[in-house]
PDB file of N, CA and C in Angstrom:
ATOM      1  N   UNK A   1     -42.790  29.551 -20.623  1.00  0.00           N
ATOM      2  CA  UNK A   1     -42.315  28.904 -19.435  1.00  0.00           C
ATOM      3  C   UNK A   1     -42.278  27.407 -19.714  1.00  0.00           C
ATOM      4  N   UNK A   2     -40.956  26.940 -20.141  1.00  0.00           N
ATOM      5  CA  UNK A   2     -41.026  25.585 -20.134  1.00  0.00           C
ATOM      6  C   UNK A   2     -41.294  24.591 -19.368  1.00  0.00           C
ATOM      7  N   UNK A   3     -42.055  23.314 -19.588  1.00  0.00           N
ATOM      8  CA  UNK A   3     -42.611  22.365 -17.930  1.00  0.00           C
ATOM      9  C   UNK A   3     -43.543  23.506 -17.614  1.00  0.00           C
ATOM     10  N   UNK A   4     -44.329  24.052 -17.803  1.00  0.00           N
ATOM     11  CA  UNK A   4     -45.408  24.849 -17.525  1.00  0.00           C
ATOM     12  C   UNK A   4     -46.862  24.575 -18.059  1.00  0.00           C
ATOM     13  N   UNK A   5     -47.532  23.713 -17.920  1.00  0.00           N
ATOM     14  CA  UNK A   5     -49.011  23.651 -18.277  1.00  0.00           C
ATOM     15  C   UNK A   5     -49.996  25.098 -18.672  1.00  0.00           C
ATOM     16  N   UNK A   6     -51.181  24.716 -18.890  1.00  0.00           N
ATOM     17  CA  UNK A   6     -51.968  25.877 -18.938  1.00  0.00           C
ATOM     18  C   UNK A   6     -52.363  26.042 -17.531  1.00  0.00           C
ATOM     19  N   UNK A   7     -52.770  25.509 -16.654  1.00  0.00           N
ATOM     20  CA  UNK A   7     -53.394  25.534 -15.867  1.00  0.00           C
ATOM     21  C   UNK A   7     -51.820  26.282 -14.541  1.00  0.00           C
ATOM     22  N   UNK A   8     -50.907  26.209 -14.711  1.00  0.00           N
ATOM     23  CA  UNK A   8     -49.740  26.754 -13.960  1.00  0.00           C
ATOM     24  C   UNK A   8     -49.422  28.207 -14.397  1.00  0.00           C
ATOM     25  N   UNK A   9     -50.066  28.277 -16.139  1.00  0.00           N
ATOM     26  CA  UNK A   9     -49.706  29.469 -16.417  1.00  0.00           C
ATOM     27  C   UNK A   9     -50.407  30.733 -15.917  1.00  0.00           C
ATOM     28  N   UNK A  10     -52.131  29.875 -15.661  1.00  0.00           N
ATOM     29  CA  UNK A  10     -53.248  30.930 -15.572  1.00  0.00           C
ATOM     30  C   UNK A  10     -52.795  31.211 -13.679  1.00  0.00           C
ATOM     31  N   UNK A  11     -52.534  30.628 -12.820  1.00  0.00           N
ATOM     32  CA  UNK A  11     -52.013  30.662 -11.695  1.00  0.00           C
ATOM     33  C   UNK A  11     -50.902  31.994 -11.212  1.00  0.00           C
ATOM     34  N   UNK A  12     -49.785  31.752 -12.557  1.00  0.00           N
ATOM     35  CA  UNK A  12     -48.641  32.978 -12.113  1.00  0.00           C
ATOM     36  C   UNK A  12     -49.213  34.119 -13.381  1.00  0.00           C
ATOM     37  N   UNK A  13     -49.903  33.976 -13.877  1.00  0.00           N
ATOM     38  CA  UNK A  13     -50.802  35.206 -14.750  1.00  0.00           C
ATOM     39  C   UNK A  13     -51.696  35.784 -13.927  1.00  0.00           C
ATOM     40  N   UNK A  14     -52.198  35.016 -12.787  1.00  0.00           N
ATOM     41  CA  UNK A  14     -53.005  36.205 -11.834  1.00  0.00           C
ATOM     42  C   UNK A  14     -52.118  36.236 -10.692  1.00  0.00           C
ATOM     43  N   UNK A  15     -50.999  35.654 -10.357  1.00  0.00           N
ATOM     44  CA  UNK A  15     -50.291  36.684  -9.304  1.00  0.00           C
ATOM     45  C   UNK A  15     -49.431  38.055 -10.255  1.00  0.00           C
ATOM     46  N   UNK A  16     -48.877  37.770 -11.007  1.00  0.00           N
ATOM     47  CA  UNK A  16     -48.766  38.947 -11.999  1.00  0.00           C
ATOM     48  C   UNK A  16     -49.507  40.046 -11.796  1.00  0.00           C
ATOM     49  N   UNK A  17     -51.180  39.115 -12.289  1.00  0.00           N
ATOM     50  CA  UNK A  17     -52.165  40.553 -11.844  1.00  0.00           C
ATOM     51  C   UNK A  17     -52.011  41.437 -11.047  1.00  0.00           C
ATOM     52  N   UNK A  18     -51.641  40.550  -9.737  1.00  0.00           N
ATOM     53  CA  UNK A  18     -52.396  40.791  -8.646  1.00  0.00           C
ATOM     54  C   UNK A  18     -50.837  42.065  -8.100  1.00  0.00           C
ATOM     55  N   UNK A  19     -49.819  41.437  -8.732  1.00  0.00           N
ATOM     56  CA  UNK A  19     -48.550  42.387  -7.800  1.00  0.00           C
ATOM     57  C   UNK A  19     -48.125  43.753  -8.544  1.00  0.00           C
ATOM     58  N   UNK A  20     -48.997  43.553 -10.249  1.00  0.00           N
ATOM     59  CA  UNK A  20     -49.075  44.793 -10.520  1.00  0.00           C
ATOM     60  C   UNK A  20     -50.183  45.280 -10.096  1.00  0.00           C
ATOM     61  N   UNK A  21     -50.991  44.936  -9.595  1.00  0.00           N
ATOM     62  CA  UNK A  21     -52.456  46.102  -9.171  1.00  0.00           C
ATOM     63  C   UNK A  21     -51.692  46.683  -8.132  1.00  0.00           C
ATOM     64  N   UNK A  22     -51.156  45.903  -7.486  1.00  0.00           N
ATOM     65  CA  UNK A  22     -50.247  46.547  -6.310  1.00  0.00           C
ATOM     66  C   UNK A  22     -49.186  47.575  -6.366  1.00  0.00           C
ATOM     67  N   UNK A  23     -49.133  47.934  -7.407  1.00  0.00           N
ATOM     68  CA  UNK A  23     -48.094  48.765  -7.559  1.00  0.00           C
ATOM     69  C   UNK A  23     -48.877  49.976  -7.175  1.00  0.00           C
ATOM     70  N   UNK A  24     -47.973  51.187  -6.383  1.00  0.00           N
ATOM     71  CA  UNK A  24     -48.252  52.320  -5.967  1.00  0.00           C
ATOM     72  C   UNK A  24     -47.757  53.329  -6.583  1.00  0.00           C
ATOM     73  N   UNK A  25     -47.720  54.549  -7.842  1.00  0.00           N
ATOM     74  CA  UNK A  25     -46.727  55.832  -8.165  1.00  0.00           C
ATOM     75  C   UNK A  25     -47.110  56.657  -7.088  1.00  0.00           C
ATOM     76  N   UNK A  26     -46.419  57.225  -6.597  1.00  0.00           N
ATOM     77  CA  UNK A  26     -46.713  58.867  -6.135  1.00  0.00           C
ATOM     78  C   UNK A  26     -46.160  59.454  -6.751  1.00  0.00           C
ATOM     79  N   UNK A  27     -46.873  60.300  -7.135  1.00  0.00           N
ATOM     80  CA  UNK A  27     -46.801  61.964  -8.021  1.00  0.00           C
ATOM     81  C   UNK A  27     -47.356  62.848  -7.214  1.00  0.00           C
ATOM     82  N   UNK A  28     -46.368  64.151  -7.452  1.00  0.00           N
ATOM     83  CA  UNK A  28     -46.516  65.080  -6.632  1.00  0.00           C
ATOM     84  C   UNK A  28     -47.791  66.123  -7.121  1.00  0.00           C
ATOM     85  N   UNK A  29     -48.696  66.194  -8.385  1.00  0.00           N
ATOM     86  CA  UNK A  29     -49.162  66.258  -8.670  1.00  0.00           C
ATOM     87  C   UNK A  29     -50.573  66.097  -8.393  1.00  0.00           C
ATOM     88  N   UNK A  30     -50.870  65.176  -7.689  1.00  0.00           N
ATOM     89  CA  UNK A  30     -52.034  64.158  -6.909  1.00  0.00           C
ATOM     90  C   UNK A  30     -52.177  62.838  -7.775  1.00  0.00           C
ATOM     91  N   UNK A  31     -51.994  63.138  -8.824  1.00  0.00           N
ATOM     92  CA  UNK A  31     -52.434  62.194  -9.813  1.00  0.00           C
ATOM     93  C   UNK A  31     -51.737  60.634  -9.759  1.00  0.00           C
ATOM     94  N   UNK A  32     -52.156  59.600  -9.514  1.00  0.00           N
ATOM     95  CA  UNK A  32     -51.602  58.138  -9.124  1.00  0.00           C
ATOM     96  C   UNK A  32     -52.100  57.682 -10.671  1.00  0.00           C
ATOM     97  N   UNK A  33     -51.241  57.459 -11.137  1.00  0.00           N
ATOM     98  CA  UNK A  33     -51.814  56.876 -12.283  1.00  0.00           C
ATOM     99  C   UNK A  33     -52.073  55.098 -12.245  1.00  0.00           C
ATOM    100  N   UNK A  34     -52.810  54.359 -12.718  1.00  0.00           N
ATOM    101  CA  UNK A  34     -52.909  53.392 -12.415  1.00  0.00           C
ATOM    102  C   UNK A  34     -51.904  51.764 -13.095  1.00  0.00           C
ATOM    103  N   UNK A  35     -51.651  51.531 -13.076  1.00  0.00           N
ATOM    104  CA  UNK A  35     -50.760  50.379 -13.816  1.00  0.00           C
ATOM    105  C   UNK A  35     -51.192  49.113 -14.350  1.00  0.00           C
ATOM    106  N   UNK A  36     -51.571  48.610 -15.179  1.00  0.00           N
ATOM    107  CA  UNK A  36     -52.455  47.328 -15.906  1.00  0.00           C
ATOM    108  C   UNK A  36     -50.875  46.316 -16.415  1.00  0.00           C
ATOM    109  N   UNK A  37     -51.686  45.238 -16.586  1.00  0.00           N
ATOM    110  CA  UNK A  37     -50.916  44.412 -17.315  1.00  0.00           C
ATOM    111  C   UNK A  37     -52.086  43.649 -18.026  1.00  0.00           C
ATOM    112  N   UNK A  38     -51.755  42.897 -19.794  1.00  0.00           N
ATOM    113  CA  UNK A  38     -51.998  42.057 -20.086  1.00  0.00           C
ATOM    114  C   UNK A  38     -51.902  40.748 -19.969  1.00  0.00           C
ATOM    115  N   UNK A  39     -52.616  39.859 -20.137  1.00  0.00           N
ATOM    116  CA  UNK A  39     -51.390  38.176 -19.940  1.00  0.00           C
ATOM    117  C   UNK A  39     -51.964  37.740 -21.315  1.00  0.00           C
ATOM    118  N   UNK A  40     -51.182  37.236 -21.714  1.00  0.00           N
ATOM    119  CA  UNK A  40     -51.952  36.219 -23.071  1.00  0.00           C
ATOM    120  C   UNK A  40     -51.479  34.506 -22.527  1.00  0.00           C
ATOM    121  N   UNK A  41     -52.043  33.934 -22.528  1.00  0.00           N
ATOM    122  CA  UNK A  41     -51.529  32.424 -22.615  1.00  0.00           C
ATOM    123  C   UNK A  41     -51.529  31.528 -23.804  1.00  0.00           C
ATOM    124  N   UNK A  42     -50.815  30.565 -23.649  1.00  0.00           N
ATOM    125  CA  UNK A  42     -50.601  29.421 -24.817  1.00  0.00           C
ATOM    126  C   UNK A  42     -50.005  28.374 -24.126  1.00  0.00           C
ATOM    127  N   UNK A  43     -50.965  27.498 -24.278  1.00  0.00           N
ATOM    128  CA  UNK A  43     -49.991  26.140 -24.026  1.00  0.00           C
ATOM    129  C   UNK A  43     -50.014  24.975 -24.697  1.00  0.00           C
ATOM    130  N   UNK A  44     -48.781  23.855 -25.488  1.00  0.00           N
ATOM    131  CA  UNK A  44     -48.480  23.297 -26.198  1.00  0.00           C
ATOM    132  C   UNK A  44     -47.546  22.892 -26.212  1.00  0.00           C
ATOM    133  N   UNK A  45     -47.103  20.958 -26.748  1.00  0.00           N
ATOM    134  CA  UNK A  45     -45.820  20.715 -27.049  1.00  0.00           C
ATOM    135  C   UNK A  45     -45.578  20.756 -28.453  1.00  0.00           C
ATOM    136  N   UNK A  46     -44.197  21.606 -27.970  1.00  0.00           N
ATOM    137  CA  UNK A  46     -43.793  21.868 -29.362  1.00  0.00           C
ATOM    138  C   UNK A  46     -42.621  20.548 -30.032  1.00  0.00           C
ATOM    139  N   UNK A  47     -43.145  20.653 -31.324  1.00  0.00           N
ATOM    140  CA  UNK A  47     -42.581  19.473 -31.934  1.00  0.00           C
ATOM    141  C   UNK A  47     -42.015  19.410 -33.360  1.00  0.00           C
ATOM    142  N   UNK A  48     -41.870  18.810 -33.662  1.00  0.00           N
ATOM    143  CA  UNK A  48     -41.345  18.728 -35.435  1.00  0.00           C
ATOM    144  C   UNK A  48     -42.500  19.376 -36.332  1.00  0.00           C
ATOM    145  N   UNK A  49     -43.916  19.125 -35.488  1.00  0.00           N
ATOM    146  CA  UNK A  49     -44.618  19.371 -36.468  1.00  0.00           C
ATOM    147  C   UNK A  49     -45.477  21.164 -36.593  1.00  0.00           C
ATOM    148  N   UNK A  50     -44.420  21.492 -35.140  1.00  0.00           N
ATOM    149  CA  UNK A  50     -44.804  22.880 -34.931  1.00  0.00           C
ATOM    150  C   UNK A  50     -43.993  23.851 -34.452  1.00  0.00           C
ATOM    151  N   UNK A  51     -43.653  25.082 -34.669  1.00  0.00           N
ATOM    152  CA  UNK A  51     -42.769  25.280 -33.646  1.00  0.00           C
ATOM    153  C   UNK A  51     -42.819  26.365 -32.874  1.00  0.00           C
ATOM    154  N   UNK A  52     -42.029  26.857 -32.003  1.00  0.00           N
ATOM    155  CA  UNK A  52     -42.006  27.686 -31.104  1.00  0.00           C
ATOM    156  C   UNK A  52     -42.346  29.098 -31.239  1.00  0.00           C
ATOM    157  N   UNK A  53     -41.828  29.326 -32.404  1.00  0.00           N
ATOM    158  CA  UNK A  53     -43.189  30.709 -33.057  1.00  0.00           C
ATOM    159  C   UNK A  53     -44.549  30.772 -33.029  1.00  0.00           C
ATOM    160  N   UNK A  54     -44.709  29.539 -33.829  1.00  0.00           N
ATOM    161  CA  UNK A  54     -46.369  29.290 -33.342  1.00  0.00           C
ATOM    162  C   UNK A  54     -46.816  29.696 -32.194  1.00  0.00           C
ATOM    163  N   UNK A  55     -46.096  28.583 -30.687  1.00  0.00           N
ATOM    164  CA  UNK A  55     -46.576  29.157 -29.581  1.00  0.00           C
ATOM    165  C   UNK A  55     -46.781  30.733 -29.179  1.00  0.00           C
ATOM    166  N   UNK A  56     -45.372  31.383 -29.367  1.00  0.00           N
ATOM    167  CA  UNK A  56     -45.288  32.786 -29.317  1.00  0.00           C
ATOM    168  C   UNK A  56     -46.563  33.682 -29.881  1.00  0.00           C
ATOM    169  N   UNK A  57     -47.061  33.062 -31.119  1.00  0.00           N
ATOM    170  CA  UNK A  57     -48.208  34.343 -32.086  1.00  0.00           C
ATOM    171  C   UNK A  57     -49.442  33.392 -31.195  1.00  0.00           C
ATOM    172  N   UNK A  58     -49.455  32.540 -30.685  1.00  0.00           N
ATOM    173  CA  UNK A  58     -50.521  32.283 -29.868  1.00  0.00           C
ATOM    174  C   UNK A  58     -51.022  32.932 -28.772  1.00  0.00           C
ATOM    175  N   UNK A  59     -49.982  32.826 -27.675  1.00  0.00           N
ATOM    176  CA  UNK A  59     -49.826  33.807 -26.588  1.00  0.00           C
ATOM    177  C   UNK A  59     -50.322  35.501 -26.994  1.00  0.00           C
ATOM    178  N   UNK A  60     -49.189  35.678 -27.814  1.00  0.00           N
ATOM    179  CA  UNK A  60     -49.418  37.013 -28.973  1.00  0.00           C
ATOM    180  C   UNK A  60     -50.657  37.570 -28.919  1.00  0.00           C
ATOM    181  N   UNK A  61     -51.988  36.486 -29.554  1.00  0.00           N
ATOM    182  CA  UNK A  61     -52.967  36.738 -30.086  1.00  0.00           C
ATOM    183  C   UNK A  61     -54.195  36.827 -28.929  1.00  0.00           C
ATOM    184  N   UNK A  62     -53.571  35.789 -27.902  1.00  0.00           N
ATOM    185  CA  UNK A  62     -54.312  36.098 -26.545  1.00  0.00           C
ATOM    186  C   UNK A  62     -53.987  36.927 -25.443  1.00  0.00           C
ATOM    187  N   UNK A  63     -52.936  37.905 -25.788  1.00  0.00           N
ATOM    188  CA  UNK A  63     -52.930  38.802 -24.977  1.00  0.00           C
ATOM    189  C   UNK A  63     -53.247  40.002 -25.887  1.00  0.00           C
ATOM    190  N   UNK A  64     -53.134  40.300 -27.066  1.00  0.00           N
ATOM    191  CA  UNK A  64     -54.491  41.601 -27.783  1.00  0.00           C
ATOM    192  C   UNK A  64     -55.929  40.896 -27.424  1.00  0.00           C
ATOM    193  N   UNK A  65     -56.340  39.787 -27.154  1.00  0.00           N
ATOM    194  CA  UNK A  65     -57.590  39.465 -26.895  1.00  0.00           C
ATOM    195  C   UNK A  65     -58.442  40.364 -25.350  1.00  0.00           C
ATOM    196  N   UNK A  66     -57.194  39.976 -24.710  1.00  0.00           N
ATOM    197  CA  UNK A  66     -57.207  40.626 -23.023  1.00  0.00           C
ATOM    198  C   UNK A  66     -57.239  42.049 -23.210  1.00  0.00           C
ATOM    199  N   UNK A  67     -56.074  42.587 -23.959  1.00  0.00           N
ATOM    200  CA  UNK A  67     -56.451  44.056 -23.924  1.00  0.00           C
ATOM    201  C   UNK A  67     -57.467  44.943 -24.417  1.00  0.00           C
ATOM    202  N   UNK A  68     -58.041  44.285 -25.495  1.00  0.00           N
ATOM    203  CA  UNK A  68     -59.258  44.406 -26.295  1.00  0.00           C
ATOM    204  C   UNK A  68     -60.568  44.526 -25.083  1.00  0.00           C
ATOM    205  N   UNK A  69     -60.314  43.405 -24.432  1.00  0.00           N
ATOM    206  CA  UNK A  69     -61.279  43.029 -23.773  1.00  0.00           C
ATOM    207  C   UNK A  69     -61.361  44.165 -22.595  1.00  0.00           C
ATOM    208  N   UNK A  70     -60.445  44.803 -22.150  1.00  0.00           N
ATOM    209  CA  UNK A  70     -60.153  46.081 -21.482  1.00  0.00           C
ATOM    210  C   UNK A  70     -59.306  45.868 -20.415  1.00  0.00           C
ATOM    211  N   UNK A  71     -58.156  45.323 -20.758  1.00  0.00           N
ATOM    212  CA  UNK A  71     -56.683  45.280 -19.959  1.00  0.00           C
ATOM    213  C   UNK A  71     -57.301  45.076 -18.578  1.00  0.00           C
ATOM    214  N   UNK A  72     -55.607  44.309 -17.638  1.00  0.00           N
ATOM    215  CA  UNK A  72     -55.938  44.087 -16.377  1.00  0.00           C
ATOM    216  C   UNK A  72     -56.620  42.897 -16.289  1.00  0.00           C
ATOM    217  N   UNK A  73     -56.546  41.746 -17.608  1.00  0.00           N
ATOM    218  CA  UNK A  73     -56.827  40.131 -17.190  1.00  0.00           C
ATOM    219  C   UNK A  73     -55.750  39.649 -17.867  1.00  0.00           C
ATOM    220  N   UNK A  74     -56.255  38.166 -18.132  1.00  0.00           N
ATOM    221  CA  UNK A  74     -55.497  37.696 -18.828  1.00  0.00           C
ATOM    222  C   UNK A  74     -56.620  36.845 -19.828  1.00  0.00           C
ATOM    223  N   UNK A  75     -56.197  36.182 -20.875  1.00  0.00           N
ATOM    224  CA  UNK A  75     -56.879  35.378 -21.900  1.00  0.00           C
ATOM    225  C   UNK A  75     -55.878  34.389 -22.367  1.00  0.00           C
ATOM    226  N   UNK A  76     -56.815  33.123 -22.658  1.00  0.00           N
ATOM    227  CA  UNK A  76     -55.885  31.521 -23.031  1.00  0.00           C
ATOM    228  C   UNK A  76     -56.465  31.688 -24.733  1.00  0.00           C
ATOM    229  N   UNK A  77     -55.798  31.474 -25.126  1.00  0.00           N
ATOM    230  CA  UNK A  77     -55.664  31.381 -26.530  1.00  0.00           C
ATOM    231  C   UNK A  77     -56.849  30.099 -26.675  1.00  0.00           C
ATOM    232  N   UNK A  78     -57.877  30.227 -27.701  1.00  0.00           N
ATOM    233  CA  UNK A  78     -59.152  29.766 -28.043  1.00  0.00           C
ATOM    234  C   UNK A  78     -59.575  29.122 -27.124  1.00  0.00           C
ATOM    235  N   UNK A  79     -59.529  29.938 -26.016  1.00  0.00           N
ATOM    236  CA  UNK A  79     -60.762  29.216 -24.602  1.00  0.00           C
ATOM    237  C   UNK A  79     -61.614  31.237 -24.526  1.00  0.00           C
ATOM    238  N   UNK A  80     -62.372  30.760 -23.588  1.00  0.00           N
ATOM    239  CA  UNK A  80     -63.302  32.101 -23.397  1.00  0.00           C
ATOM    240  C   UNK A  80     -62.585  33.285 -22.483  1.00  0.00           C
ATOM    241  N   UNK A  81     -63.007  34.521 -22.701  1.00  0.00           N
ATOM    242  CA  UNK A  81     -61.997  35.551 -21.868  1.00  0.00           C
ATOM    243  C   UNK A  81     -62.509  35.256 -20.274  1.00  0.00           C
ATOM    244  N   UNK A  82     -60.944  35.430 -19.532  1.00  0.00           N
ATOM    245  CA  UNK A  82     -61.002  35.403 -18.361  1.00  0.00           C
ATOM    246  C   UNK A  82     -60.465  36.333 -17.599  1.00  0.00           C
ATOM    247  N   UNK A  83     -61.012  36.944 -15.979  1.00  0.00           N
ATOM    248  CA  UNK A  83     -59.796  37.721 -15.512  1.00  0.00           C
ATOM    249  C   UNK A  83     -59.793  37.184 -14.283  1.00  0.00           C
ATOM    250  N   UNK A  84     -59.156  37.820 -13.319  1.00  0.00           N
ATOM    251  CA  UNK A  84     -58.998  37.469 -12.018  1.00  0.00           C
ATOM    252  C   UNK A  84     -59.665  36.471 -11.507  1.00  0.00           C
ATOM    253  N   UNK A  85     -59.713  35.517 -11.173  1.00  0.00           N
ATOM    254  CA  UNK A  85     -60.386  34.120 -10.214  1.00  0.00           C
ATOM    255  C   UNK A  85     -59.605  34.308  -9.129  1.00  0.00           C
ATOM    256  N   UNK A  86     -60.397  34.585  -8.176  1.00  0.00           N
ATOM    257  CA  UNK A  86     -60.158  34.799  -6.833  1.00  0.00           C
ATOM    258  C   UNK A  86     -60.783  34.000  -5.757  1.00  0.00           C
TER     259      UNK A  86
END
């Protein structure tokens, strides 16, 4: 998200959360299965001396961090795991 800080990202990474927790299946079955999302974050200007891939395997690396951690948060790339702040 370009013009996007970290601190804007962790913001629409928990409404994300929050509108997939909200999601409802009905199955006729009984069975509701439940729906998760990861978030990974990264934030950085990118420059001559770095580039936009970088950012990408950043994000990348902090959202296997989240799922690791057991899906349904999100994680900022080399800060500590986080989920929902409510």
């Amino acid at each position: 998200m370009p013009n996007t800080g970290e601190r804007g990202a962790i913001l629409i990474a928990n409404e994300i959360l929050e509108a997939v927790r909200s999601i409802y299946l009905d199955f006729p079955c009984d069975k509701h299965p439940k729906i998760t999302v990861s978030v990974g974050i990264a934030s950085m200007v990118v420059d001559e001396s770095n580039k936009t891939d970088d950012l990408i395997d950043m994000a990348d690396k902090a959202m296997y961090i989240a799922k690791q951690s057991g899906r349904d948060k999100y994680a900022v790339f080399d800060r500590p795991l986080r989920s929902l702040e409510t």
